[in-house]
C-alpha atoms as a PDB file:
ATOM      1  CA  UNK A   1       0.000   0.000   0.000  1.00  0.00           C
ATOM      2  CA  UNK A   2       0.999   3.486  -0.996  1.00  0.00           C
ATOM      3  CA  UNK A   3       1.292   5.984   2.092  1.00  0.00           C
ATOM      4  CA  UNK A   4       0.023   8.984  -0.689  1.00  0.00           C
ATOM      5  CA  UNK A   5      -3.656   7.330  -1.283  1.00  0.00           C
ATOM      6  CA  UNK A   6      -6.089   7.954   1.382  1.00  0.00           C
ATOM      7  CA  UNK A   7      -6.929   4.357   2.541  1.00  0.00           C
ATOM      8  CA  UNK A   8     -10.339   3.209   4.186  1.00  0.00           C
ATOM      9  CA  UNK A   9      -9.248  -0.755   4.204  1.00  0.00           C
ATOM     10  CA  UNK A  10      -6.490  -2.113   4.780  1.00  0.00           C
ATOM     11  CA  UNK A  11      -5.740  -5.717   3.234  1.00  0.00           C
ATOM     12  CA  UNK A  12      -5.996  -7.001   7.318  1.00  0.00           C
ATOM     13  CA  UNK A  13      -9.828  -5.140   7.428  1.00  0.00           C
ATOM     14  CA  UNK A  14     -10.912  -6.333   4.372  1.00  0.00           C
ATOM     15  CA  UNK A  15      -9.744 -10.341   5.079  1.00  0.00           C
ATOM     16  CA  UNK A  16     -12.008  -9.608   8.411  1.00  0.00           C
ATOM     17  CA  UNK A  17     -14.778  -8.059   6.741  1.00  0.00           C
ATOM     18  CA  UNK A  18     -15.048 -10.754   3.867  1.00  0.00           C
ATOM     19  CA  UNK A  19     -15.027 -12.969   6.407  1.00  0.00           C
ATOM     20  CA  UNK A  20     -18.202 -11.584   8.394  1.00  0.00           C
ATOM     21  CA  UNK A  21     -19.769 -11.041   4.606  1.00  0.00           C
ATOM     22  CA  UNK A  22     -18.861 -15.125   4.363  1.00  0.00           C
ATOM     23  CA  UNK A  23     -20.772 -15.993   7.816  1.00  0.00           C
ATOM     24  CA  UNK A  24     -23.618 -13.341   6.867  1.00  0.00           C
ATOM     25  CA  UNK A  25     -24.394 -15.273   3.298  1.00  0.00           C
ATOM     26  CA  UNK A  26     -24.249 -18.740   5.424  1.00  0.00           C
ATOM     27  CA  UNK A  27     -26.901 -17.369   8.055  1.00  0.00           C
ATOM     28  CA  UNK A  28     -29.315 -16.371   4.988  1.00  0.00           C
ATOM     29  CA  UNK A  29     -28.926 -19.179   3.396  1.00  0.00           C
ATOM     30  CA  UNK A  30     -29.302 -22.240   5.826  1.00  0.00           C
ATOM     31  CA  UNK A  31     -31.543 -23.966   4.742  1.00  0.00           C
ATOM     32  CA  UNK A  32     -29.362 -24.280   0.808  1.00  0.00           C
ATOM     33  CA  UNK A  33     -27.474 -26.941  -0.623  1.00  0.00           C
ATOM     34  CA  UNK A  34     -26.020 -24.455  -3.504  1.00  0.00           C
ATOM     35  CA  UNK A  35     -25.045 -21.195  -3.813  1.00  0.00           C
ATOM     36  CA  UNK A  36     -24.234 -19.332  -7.507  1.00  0.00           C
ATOM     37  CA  UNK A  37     -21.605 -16.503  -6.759  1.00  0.00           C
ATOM     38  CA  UNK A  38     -21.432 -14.527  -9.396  1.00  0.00           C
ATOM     39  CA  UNK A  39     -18.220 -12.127  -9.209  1.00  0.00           C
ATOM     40  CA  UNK A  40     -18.095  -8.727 -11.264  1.00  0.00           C
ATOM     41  CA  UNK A  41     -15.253  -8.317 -13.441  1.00  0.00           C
ATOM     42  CA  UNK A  42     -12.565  -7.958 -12.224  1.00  0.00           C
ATOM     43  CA  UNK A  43     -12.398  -7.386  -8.627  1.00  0.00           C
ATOM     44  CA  UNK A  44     -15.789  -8.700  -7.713  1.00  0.00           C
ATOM     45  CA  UNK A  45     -14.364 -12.143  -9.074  1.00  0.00           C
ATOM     46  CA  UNK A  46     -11.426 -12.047  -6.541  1.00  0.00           C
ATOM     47  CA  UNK A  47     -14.124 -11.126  -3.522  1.00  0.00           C
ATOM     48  CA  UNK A  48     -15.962 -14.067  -4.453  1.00  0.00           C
ATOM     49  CA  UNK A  49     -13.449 -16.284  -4.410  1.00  0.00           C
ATOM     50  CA  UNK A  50     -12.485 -14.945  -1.077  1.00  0.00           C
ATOM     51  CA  UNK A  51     -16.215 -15.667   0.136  1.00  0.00           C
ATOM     52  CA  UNK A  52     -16.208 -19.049  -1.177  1.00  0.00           C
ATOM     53  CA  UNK A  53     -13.808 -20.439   0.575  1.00  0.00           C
ATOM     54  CA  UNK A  54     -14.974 -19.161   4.186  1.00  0.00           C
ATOM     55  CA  UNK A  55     -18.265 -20.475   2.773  1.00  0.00           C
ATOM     56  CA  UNK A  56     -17.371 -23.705   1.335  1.00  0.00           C
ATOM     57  CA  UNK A  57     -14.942 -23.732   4.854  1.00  0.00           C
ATOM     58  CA  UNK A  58     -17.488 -23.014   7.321  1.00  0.00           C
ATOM     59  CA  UNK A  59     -20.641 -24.515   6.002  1.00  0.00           C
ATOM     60  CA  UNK A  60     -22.012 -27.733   3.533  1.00  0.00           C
ATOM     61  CA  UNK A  61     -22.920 -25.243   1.403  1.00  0.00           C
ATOM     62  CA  UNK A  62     -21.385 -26.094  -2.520  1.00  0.00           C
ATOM     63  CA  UNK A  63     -20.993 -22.838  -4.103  1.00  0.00           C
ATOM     64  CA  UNK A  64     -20.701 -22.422  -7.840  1.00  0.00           C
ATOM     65  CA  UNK A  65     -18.621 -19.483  -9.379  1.00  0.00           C
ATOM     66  CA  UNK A  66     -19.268 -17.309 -12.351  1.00  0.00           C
ATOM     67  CA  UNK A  67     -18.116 -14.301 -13.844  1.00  0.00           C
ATOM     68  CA  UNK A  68     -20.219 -11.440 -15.083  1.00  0.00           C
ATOM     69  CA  UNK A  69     -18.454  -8.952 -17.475  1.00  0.00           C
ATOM     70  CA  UNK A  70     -20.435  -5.976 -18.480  1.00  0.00           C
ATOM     71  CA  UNK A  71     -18.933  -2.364 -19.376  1.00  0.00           C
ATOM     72  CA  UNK A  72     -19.815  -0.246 -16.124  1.00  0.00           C
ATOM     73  CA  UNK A  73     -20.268   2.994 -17.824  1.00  0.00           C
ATOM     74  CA  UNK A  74     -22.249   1.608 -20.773  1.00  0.00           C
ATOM     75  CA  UNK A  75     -23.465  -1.522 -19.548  1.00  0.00           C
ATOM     76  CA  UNK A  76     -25.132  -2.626 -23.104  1.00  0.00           C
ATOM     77  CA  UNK A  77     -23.825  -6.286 -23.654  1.00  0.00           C
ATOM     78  CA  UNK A  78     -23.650  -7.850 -20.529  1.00  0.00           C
ATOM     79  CA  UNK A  79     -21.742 -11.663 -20.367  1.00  0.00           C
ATOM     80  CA  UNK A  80     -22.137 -14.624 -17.865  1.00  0.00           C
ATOM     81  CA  UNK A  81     -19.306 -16.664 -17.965  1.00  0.00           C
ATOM     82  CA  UNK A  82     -21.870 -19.956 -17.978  1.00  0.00           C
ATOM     83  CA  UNK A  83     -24.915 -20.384 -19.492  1.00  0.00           C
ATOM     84  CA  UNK A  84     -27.415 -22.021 -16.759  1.00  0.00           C
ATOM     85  CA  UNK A  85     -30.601 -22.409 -15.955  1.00  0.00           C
ATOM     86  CA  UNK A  86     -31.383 -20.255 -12.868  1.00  0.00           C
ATOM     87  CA  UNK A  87     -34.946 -21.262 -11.796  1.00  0.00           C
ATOM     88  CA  UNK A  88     -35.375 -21.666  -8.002  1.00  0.00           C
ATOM     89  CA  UNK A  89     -31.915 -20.939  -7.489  1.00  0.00           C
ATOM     90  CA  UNK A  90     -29.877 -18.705  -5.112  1.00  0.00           C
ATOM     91  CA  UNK A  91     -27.750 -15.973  -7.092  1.00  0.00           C
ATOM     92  CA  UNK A  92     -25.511 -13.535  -5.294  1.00  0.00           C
ATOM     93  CA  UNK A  93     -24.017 -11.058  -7.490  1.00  0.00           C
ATOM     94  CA  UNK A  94     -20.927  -9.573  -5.932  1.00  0.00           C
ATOM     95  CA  UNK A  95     -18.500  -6.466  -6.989  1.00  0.00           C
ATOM     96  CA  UNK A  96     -16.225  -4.805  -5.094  1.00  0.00           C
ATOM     97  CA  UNK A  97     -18.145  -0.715  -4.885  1.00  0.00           C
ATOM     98  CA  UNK A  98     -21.777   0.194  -5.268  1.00  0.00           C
ATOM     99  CA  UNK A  99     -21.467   3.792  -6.084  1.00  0.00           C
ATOM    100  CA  UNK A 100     -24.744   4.453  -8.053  1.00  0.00           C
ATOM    101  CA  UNK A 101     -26.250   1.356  -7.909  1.00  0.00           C
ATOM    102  CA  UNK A 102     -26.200   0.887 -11.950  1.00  0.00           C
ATOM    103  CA  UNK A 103     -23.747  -2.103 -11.992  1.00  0.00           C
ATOM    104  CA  UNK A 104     -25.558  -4.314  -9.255  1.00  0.00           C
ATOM    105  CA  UNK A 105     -29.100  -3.457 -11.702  1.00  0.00           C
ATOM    106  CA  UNK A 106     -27.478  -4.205 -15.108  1.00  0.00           C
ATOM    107  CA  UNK A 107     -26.180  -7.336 -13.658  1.00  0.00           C
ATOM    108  CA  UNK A 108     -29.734  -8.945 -12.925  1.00  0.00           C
ATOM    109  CA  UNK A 109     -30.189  -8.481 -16.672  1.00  0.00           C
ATOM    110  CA  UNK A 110     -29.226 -12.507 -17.211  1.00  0.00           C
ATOM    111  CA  UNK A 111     -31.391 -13.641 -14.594  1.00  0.00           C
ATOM    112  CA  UNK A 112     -34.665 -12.149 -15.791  1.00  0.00           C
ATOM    113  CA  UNK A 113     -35.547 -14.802 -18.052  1.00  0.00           C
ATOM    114  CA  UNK A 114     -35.535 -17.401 -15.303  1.00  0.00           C
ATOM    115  CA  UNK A 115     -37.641 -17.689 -12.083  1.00  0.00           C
ATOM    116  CA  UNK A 116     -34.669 -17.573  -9.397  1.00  0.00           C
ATOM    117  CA  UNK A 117     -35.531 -18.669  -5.846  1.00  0.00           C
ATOM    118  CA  UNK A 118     -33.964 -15.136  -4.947  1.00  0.00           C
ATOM    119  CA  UNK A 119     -31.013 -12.895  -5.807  1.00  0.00           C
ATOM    120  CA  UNK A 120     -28.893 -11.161  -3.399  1.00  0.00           C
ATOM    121  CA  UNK A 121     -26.029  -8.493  -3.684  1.00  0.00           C
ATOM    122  CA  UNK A 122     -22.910  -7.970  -1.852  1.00  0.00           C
ATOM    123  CA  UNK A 123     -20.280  -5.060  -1.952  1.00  0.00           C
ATOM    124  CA  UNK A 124     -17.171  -4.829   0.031  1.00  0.00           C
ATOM    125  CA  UNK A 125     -18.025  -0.692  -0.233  1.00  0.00           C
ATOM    126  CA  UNK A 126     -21.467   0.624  -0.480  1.00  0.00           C
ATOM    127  CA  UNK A 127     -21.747   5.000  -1.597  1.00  0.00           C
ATOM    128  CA  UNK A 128     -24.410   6.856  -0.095  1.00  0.00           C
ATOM    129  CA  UNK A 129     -25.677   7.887  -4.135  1.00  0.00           C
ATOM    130  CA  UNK A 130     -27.599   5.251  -5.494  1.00  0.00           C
ATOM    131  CA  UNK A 131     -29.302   6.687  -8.117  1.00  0.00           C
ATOM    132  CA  UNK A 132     -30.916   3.216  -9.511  1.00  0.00           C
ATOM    133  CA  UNK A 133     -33.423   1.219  -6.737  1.00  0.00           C
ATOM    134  CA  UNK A 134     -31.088  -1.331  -5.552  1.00  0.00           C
ATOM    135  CA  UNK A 135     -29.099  -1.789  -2.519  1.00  0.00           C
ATOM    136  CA  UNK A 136     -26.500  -4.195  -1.045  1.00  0.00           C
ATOM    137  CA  UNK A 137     -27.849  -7.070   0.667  1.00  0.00           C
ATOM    138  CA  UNK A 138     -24.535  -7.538   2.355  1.00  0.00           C
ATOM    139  CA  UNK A 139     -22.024  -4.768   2.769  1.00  0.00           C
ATOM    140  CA  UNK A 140     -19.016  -4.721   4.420  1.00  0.00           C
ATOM    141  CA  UNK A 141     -18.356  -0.806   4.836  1.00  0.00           C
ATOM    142  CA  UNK A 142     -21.095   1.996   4.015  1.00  0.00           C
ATOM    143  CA  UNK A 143     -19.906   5.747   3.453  1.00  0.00           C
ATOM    144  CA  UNK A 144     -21.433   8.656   2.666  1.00  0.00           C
ATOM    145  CA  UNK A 145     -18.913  10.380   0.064  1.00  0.00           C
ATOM    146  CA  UNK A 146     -18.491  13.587  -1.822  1.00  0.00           C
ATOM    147  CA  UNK A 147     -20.166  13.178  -5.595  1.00  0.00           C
ATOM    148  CA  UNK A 148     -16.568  13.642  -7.068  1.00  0.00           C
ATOM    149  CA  UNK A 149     -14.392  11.529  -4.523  1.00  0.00           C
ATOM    150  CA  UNK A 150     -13.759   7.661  -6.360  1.00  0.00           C
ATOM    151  CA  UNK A 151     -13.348   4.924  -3.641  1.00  0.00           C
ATOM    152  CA  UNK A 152     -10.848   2.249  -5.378  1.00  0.00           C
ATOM    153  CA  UNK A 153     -10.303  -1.400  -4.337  1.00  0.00           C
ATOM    154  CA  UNK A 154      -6.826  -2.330  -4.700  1.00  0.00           C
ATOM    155  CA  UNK A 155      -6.418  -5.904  -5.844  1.00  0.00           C
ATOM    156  CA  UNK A 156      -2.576  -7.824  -6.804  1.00  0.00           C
ATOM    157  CA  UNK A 157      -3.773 -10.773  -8.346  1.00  0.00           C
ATOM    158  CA  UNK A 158      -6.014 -12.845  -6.211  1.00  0.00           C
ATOM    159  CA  UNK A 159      -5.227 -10.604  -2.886  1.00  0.00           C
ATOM    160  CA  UNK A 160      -7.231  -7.852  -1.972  1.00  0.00           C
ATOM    161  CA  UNK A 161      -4.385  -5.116  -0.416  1.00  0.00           C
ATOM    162  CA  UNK A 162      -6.650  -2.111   0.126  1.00  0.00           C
ATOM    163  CA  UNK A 163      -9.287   0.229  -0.044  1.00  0.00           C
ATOM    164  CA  UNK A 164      -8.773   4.334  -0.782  1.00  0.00           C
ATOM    165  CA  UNK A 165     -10.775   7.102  -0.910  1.00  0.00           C
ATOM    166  CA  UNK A 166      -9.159   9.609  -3.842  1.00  0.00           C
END
């Protein structure tokens, strides 16, 4: 970590707050054999992987990994790295910031043709400016930022090594 950049999260915070968002997902989800984690490309992929093994670790819960890739700005073509069929299944879509709420909406775009049993959402950092009706169902940090300050999740590789406000 650089001292220059502002940091929220360290990598030590985040490992304990993926943690809680891994025991929080088992709690809601008792009563499932099967989980379908899908990660936002990129960093939301390297959270879920995180979760999955505290899940996988902690519970009999299997839980099944895809990646969503979508352009955030324009999100017009939006890909699921398997094609599956959803119905009466548990989905959590998981990314890394919720600033507006438009990524976490686009992203229910492949699940709309099936009946899923429900879909949740999970952010390691949730912004106070949703502009689009959705909201983290599991969140490990929520702050209530300036319109033009960025909060940026630091990832090398598979390791999550911060969290800055710039």
């Amino acid at each position: 970590m650089s001292g220059n950049k502002n940091y929220i999260l360290d990598a030590t915070v985040i490992e304990k707050k993926l943690s809680r968002l891994a025991l929080e997902v088992i709690e809601n989800n008792l009563d499932e054999k099967e989980l379908f984690f899908v990660g936002i490309a990129s960093n939301g992929i390297v959270l879920a992987e995180h979760i999955k093994k505290t899940v996988e670790k902690q519970s009999d819960i299997k839980v099944r990994l895809l990646t969503l890739d979508l352009n955030k700005k324009k999100p017009e073509k939006i890909e699921l790295s398997d094609t599956l069929n959803f119905d009466d299944k548990v989905v959590i879509i998981i990314d890394d910031v919720s600033n507006s709420g438009k990524t976490l909406l686009y992203s229910l775009k492949p699940f709309l043709a099936y009946h899923p049993k429900k879909i949740q959402t999970l952010v390691l950092v949730e912004r106070s400016h949703t502009l689009f009706p959705i909201s983290a169902d599991y969140k490990g940090i929520q702050l209530a930022t300036t319109l033009q300050e960025q909060i940026f999740v630091e990832v090398d590789g598979k390791e999550i090594t911060g969290a800055y406000l710039d």
